[in-house]
Protein backbone atom coordinates (compact mmCIF):
# COMPACT_ATOMS: atom_id res chain seq x y z
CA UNK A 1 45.54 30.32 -17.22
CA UNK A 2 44.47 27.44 -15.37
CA UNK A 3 45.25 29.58 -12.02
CA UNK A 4 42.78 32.34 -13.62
CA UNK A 5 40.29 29.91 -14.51
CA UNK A 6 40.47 28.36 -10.34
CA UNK A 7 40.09 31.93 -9.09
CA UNK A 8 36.90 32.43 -11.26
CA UNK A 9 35.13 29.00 -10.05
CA UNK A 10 36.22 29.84 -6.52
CA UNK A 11 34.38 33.38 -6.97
CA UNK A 12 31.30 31.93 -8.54
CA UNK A 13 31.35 28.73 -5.74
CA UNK A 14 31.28 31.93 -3.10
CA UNK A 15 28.51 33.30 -4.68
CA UNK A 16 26.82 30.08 -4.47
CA UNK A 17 26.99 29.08 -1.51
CA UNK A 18 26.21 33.17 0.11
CA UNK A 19 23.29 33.11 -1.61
CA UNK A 20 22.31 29.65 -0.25
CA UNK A 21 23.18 30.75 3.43
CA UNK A 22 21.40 34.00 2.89
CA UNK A 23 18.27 32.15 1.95
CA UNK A 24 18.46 29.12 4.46
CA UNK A 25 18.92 32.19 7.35
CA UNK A 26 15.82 34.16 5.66
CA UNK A 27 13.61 31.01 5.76
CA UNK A 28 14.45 29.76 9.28
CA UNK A 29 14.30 33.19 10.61
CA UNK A 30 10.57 33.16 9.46
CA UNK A 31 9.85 29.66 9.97
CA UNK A 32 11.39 30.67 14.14
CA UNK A 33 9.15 34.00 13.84
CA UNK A 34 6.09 32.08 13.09
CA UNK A 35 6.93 29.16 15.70
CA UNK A 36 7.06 31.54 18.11
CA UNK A 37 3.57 33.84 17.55
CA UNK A 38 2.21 30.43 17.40
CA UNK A 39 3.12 29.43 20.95
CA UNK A 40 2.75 32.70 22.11
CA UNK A 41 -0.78 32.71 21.17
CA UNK A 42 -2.19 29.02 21.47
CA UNK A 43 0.09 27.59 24.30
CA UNK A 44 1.43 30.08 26.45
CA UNK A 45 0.17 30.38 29.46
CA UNK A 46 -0.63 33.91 30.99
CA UNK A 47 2.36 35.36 32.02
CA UNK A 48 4.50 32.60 30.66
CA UNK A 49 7.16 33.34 28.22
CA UNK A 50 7.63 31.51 25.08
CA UNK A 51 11.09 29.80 25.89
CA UNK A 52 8.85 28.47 28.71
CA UNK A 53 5.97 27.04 26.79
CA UNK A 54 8.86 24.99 24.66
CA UNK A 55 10.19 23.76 27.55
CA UNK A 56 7.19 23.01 29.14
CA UNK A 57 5.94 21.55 25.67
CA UNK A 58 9.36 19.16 25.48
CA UNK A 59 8.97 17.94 28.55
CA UNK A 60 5.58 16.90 28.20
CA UNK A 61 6.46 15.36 24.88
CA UNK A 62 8.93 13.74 26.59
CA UNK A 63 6.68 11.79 29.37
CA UNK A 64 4.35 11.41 26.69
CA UNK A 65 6.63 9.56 24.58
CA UNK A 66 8.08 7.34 27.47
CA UNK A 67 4.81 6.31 28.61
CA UNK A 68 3.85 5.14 25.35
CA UNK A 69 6.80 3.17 24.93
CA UNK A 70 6.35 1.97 27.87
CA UNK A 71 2.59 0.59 26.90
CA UNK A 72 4.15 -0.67 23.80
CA UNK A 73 6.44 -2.90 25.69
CA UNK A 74 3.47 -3.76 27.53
CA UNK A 75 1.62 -5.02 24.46
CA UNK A 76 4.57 -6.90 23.52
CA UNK A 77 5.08 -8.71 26.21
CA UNK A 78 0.75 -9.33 26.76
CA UNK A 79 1.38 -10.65 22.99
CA UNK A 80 3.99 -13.16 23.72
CA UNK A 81 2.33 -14.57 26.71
CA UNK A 82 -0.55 -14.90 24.91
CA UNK A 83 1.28 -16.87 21.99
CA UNK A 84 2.89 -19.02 24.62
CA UNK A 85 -0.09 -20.40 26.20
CA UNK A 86 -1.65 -20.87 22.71
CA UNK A 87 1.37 -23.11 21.72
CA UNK A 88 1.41 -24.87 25.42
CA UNK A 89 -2.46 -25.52 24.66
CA UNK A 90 -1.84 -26.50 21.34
CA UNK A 91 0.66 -29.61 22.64
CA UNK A 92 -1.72 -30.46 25.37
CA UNK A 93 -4.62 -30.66 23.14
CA UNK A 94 -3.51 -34.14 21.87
CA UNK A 95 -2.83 -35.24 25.46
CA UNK A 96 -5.95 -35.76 26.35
């Protein structure tokens, strides 16, 4: 009985879980197709294909993000110098 009742679960967990996969394949499949007539239309360049315009996008994405982190580190460090003469000019204010 209880081997019956483990074959039954097992058939309804398959059912489950296709039915998940076939709607997480539908969805990405139409999330990709629109992704793609997107680039194809807006960023693309002539002639380019749209493989291409991801990688170009990526890349640019990517030296976007390092120079910004760069310019935060920047910031940072502008911040602490600025905090360090503030303290040095707070100690020498009494000096005089």
């Amino acid at each position: 009985m209880a081997e019956k009742f483990a074959d039954k679960l097992q058939k309804i967990e398959d059912g489950v879980v296709g039915t998940y996969k076939k709607i997480e394949n539908g969805v990405t499949g139409a999330y990709q197709k629109v992704e793609d007539k997107f680039i194809d239309t807006f960023v693309a360049k002539e002639g380019e294909t749209i493989e291409a315009a991801k990688e170009r996008m990526l890349k640019n994405q990517e030296t976007l993000d390092a120079k910004m982190k760069l310019d935060a580190e920047k910031r940072t460090q502008a911040h602490k110098e600025m905090i360090e003469k503030s303290i040095e000019a707070s100690k020498n204010a009494g000096k005089r």
